[in-house]
C-alpha atoms as a PDB file:
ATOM      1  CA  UNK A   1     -68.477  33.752  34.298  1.00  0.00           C
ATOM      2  CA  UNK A   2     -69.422  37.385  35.126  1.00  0.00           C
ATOM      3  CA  UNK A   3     -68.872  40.370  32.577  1.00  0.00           C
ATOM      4  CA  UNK A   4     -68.767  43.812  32.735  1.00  0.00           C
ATOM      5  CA  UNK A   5     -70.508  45.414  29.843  1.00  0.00           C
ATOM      6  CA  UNK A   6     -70.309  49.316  29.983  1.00  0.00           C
ATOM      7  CA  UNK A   7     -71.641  51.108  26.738  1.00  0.00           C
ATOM      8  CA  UNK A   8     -73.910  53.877  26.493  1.00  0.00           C
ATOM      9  CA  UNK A   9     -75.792  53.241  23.557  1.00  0.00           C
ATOM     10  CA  UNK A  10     -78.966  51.511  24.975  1.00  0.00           C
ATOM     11  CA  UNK A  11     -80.332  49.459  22.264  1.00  0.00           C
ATOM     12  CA  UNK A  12     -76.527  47.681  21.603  1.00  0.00           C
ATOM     13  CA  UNK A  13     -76.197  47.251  25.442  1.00  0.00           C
ATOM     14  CA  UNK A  14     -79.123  45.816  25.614  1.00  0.00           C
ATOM     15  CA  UNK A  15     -78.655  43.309  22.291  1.00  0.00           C
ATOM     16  CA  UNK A  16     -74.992  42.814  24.090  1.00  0.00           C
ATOM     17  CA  UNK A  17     -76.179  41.335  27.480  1.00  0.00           C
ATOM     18  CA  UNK A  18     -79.133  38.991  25.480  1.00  0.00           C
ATOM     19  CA  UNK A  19     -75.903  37.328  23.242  1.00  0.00           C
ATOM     20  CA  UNK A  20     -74.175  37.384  26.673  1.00  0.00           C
ATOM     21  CA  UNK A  21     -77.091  35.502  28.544  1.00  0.00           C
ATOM     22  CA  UNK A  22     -77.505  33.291  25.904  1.00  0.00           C
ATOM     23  CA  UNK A  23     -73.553  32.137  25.910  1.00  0.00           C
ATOM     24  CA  UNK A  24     -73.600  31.444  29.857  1.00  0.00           C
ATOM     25  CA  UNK A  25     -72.457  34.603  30.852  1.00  0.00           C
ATOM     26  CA  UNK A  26     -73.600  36.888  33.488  1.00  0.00           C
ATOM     27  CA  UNK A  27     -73.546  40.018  32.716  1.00  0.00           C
ATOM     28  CA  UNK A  28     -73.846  43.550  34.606  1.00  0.00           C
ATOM     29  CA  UNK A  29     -74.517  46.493  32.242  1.00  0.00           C
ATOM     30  CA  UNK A  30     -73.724  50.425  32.954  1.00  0.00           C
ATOM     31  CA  UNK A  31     -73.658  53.319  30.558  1.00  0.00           C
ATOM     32  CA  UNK A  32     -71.386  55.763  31.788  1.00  0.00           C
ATOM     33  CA  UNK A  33     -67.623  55.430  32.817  1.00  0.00           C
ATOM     34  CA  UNK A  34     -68.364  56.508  36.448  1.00  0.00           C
ATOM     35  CA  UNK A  35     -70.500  53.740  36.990  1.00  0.00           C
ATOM     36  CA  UNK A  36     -68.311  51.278  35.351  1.00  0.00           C
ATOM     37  CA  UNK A  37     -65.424  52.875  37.406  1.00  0.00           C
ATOM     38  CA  UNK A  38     -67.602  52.025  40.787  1.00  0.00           C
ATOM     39  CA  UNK A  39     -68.610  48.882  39.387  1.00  0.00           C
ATOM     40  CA  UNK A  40     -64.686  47.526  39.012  1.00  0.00           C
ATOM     41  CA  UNK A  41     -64.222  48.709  42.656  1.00  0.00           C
ATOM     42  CA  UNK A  42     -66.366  47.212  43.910  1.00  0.00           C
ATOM     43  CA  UNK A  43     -67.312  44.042  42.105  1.00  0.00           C
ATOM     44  CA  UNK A  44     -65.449  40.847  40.765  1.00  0.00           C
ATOM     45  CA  UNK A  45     -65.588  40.047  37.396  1.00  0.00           C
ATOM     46  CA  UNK A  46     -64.141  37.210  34.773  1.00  0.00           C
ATOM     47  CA  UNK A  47     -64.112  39.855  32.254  1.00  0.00           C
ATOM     48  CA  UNK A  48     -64.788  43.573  31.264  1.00  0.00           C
ATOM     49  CA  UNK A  49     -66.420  44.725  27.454  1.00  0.00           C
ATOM     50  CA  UNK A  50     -65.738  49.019  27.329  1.00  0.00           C
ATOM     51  CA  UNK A  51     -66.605  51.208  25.570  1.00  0.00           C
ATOM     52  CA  UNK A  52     -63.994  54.096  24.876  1.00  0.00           C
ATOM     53  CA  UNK A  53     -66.383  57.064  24.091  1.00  0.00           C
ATOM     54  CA  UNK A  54     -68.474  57.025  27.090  1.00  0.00           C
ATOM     55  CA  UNK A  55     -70.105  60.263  29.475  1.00  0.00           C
ATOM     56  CA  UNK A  56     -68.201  61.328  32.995  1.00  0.00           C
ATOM     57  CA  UNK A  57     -65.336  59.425  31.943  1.00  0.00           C
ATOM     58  CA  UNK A  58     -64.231  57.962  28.783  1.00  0.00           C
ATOM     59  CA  UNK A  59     -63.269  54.223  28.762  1.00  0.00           C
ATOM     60  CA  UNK A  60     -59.577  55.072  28.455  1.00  0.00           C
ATOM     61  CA  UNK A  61     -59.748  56.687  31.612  1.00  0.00           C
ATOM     62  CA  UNK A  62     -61.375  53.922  33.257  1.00  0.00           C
ATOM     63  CA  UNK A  63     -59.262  51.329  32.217  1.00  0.00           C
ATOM     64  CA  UNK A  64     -56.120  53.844  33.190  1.00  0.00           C
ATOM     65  CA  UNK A  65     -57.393  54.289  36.744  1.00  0.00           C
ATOM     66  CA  UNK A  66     -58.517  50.581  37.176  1.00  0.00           C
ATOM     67  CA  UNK A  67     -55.227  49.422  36.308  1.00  0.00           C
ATOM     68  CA  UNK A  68     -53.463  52.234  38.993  1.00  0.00           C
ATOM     69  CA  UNK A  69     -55.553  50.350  41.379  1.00  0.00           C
ATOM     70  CA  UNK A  70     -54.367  46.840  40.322  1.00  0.00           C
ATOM     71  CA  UNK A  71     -57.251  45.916  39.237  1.00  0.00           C
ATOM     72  CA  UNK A  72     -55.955  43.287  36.706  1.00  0.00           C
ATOM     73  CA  UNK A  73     -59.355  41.834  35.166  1.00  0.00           C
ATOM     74  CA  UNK A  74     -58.844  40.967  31.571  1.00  0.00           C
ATOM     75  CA  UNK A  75     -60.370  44.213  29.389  1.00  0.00           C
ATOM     76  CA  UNK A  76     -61.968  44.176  26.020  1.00  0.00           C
ATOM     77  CA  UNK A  77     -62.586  47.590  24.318  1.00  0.00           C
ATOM     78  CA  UNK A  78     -65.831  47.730  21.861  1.00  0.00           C
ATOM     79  CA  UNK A  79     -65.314  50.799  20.060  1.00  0.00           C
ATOM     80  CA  UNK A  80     -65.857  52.428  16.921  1.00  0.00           C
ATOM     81  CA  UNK A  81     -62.572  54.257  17.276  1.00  0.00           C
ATOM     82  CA  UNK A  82     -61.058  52.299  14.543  1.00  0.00           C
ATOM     83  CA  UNK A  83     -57.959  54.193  13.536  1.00  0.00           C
ATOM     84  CA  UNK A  84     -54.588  52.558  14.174  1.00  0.00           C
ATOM     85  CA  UNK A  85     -53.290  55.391  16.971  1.00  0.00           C
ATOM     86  CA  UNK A  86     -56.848  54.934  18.546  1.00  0.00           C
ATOM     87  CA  UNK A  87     -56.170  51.211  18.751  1.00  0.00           C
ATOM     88  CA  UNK A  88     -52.687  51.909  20.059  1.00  0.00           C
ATOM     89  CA  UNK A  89     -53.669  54.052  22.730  1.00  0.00           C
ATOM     90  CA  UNK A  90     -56.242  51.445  23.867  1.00  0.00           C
ATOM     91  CA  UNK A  91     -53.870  48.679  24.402  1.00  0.00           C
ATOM     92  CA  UNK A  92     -51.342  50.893  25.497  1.00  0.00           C
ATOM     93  CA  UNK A  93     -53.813  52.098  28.477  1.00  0.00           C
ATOM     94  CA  UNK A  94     -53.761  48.012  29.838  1.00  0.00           C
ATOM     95  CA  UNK A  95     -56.450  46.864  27.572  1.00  0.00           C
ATOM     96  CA  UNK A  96     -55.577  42.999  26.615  1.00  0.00           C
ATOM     97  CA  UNK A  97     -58.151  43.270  23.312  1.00  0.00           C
ATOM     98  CA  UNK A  98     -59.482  45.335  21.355  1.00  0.00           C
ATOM     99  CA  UNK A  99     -62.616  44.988  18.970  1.00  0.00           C
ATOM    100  CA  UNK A 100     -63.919  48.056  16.111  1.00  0.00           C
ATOM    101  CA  UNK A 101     -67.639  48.163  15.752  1.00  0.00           C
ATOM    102  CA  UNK A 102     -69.550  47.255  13.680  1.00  0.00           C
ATOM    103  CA  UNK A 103     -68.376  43.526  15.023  1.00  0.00           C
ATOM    104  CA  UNK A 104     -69.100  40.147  14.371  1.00  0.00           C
ATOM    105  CA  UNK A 105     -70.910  38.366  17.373  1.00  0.00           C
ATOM    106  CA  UNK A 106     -68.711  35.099  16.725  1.00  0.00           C
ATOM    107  CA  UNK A 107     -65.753  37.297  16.834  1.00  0.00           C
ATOM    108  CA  UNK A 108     -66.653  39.228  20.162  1.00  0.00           C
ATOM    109  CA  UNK A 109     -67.301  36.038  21.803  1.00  0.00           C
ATOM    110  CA  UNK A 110     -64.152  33.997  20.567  1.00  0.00           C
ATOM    111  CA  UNK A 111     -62.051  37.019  21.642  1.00  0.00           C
ATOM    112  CA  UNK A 112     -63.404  37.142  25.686  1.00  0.00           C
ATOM    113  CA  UNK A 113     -62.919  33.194  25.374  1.00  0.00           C
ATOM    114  CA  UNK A 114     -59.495  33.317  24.254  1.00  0.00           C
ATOM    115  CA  UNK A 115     -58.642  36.275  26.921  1.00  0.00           C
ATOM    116  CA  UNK A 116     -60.038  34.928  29.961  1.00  0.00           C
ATOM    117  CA  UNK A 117     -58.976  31.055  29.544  1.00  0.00           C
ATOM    118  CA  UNK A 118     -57.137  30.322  32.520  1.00  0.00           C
ATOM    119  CA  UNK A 119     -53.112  29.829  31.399  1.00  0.00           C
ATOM    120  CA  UNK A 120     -53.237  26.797  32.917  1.00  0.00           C
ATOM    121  CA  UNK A 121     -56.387  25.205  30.793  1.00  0.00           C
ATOM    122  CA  UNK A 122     -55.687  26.208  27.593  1.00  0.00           C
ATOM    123  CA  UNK A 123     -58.319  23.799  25.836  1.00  0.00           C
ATOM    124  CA  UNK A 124     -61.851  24.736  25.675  1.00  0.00           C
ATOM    125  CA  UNK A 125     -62.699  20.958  26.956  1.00  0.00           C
ATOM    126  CA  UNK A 126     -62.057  20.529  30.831  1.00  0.00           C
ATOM    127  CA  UNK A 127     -61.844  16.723  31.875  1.00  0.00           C
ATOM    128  CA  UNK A 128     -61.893  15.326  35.597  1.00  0.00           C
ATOM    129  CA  UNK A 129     -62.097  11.716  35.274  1.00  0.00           C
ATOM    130  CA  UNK A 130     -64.451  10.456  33.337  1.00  0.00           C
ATOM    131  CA  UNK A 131     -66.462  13.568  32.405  1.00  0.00           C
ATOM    132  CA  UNK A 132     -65.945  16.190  30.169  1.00  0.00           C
ATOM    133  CA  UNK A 133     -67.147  19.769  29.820  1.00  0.00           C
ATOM    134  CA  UNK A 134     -66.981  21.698  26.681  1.00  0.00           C
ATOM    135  CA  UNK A 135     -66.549  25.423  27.180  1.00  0.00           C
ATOM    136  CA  UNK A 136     -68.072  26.184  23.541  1.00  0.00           C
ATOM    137  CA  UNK A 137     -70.961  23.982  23.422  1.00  0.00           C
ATOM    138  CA  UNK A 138     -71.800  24.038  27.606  1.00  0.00           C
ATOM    139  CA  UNK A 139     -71.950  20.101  27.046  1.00  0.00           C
ATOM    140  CA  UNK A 140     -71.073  17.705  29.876  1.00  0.00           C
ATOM    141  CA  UNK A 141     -70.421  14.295  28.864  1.00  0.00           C
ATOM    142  CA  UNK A 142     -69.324  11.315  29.005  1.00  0.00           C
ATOM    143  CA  UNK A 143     -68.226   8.557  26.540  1.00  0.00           C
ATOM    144  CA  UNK A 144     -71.799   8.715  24.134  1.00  0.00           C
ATOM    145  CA  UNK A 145     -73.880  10.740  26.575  1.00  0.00           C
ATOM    146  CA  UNK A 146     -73.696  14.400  27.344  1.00  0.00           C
ATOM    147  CA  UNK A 147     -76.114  17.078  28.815  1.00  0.00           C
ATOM    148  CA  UNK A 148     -76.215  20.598  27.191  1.00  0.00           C
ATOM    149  CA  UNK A 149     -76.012  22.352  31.015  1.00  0.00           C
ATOM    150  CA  UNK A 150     -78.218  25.695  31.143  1.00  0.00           C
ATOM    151  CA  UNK A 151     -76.562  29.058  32.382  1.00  0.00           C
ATOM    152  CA  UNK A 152     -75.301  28.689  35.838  1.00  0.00           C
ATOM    153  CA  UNK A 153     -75.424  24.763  36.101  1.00  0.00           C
ATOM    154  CA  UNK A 154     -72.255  25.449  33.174  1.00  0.00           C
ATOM    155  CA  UNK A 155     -70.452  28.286  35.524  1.00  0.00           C
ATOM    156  CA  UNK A 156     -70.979  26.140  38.706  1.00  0.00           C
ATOM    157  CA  UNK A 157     -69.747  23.182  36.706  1.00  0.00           C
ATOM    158  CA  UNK A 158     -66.612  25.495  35.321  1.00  0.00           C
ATOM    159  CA  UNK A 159     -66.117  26.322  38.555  1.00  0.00           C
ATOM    160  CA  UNK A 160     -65.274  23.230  40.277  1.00  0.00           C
ATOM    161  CA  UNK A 161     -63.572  21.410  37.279  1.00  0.00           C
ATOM    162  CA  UNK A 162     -60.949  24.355  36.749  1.00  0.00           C
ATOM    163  CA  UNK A 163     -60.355  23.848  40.518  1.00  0.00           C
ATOM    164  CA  UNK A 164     -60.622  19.856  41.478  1.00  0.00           C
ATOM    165  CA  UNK A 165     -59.815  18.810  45.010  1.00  0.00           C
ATOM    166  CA  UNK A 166     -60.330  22.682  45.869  1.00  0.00           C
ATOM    167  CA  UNK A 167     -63.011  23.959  47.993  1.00  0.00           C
ATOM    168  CA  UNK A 168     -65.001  26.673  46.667  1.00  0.00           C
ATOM    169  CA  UNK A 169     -67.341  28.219  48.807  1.00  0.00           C
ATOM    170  CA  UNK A 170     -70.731  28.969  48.603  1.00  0.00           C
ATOM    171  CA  UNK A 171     -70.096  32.468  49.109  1.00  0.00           C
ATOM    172  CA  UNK A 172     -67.956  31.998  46.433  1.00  0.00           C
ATOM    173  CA  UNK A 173     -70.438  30.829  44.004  1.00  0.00           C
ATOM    174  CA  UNK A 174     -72.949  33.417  45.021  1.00  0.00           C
ATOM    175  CA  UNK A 175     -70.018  36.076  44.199  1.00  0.00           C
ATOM    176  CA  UNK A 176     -68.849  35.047  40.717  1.00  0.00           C
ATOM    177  CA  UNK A 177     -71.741  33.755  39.103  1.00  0.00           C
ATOM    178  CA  UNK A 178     -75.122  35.736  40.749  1.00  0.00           C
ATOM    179  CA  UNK A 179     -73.499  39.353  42.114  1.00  0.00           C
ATOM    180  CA  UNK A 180     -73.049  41.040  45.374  1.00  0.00           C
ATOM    181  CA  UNK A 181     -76.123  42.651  44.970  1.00  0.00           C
ATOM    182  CA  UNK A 182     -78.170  39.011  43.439  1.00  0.00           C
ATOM    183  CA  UNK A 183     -82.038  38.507  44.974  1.00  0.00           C
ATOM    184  CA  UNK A 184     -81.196  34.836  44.842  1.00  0.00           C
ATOM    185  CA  UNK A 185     -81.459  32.890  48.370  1.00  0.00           C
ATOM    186  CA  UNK A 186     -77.921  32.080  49.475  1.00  0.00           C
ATOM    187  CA  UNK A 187     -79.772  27.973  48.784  1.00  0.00           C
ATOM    188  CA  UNK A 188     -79.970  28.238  45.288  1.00  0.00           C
ATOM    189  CA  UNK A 189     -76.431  26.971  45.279  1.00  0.00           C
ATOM    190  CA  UNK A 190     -77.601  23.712  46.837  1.00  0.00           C
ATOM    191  CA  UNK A 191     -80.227  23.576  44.014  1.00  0.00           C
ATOM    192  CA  UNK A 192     -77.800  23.873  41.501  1.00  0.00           C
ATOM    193  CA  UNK A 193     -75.753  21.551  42.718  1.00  0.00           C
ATOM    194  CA  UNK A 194     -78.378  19.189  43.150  1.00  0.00           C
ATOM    195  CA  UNK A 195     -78.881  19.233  39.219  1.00  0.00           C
ATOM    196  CA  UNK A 196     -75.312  18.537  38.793  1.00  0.00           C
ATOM    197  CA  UNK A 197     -75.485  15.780  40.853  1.00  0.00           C
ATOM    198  CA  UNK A 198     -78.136  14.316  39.017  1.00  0.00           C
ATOM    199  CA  UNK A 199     -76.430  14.532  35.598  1.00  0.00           C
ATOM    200  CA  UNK A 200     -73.236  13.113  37.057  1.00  0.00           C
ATOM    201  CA  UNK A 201     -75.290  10.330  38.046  1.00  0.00           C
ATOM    202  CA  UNK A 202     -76.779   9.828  34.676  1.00  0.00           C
ATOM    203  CA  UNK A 203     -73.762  10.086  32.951  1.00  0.00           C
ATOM    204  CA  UNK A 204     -72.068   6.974  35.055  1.00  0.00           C
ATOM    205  CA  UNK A 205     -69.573   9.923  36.855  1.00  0.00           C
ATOM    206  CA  UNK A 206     -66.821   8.438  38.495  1.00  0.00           C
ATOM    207  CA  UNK A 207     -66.414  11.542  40.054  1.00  0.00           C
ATOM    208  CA  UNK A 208     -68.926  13.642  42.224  1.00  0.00           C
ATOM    209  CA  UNK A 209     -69.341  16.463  44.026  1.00  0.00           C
ATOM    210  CA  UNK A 210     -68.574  16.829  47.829  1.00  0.00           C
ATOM    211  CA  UNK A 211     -70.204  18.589  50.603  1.00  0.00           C
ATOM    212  CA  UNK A 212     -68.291  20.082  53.590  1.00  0.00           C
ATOM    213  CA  UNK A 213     -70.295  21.077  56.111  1.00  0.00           C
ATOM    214  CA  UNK A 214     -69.403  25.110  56.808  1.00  0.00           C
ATOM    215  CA  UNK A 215     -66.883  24.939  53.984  1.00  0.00           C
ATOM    216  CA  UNK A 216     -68.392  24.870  50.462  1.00  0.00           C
ATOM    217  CA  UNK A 217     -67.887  21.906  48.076  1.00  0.00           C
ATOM    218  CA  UNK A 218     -65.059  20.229  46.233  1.00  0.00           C
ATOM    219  CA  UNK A 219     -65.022  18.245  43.287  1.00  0.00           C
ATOM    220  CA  UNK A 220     -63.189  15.018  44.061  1.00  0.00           C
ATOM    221  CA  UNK A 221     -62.942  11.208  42.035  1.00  0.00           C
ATOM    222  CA  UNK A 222     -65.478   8.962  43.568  1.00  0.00           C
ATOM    223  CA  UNK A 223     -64.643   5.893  45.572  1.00  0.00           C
ATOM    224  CA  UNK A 224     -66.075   2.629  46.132  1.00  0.00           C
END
């Protein structure tokens, strides 16, 4: 799952995208609302943290100009405008949360869980078969065994059990969970899901994951 993280100060951005990383999230981080305006234009993301007293552009600007755009990405404002007409005004401007600093970390984190669950999972424990995948812990298991998956073996595995019998592309992986703009070989995906694989196969799957040559992969139950 990729977030958006605009705030200026540097040393809280910075603590922001290390509680980010280590919760499975991938996370871009600007410091101005020009960049974070560019950055929703161009980019796709699970989720947006914004600041409202930001330079070029405050984040109620942003947020009022993303949503003239349609750019419906569920918003979270981190702010320490904490007075009730502030807080009004936020969610007034399309905002679907908003969060007064200082902030609890379980909080923050609870609140961007509960606003980007998909309506039509609304349990934090995905099942496809067999195997389960808790969206708190990052544990896939099944009946006594589980794996605690690392960062983007969790998203990859989020992925294709929020969508089963759907193919998902590797372009589409490479999107949503390294960036446009990643490093990463467009091959890493076959790594990942090569790990996957493996822990399926531990765990006694009866359900695996299915290359289609040109296509991408689909999660499917496995037959004898």
């Amino acid at each position: 799952m990729r977030i958006l993280l605009a705030e200026d100060e540097r040393s809280l951005s910075k603590a922001l995208v290390k509680i980010f990383e280590i919760n499975n999230y991938s996370v871009d981080a600007v410091y101005n609302g020009e960049d974070a305006l560019t950055y929703l234009e161009t980019e796709v993301y699970d989720a947006v943290v914004l600041d409202i007293m930001m330079p070029k552009f405050n984040g109620i600007d942003v947020l009022k100009i993303a949503r003239c755009k349609n750019i419906d990405v569920p918003v979270l404002f981190l702010t320490a405008k904490s007075e009730i007409d502030d807080i009004v005004e936020g969610l007034d401007s399309g905002a679907n949360d908003y969060l007064t600093k200082p902030f609890d970390t379980k909080e923050l984190l609870a609140r961007i869980r509960a606003m980007t669950r998909p309506r039509e999972c609304s349990s934090n424990i995905l099942k496809f078969g067999n195997i389960s995948l808790n969206r708190s812990t990052y544990e896939l298991s099944s009946g006594n065994k589980s794996f605690r998956l690392a960062n983007k073996e969790f998203q990859m595995m989020e992925m294709l059990m929020i969508n089963p019998n759907q193919i998902i592309s590797v372009e589409r992986f490479m999107e949503k969970i390294w960036g446009f703009d990643t490093d990463a070989e467009i091959n890493v995906v076959w790594v990942y899901i090569s790990y996957l694989r493996k822990k399926l196969k531990a765990l006694n799957a009866d359900i695996k994951i299915k290359a289609l040559r040109n296509a991408g992969y689909t999660l499917e139950k496995a037959y004898d």
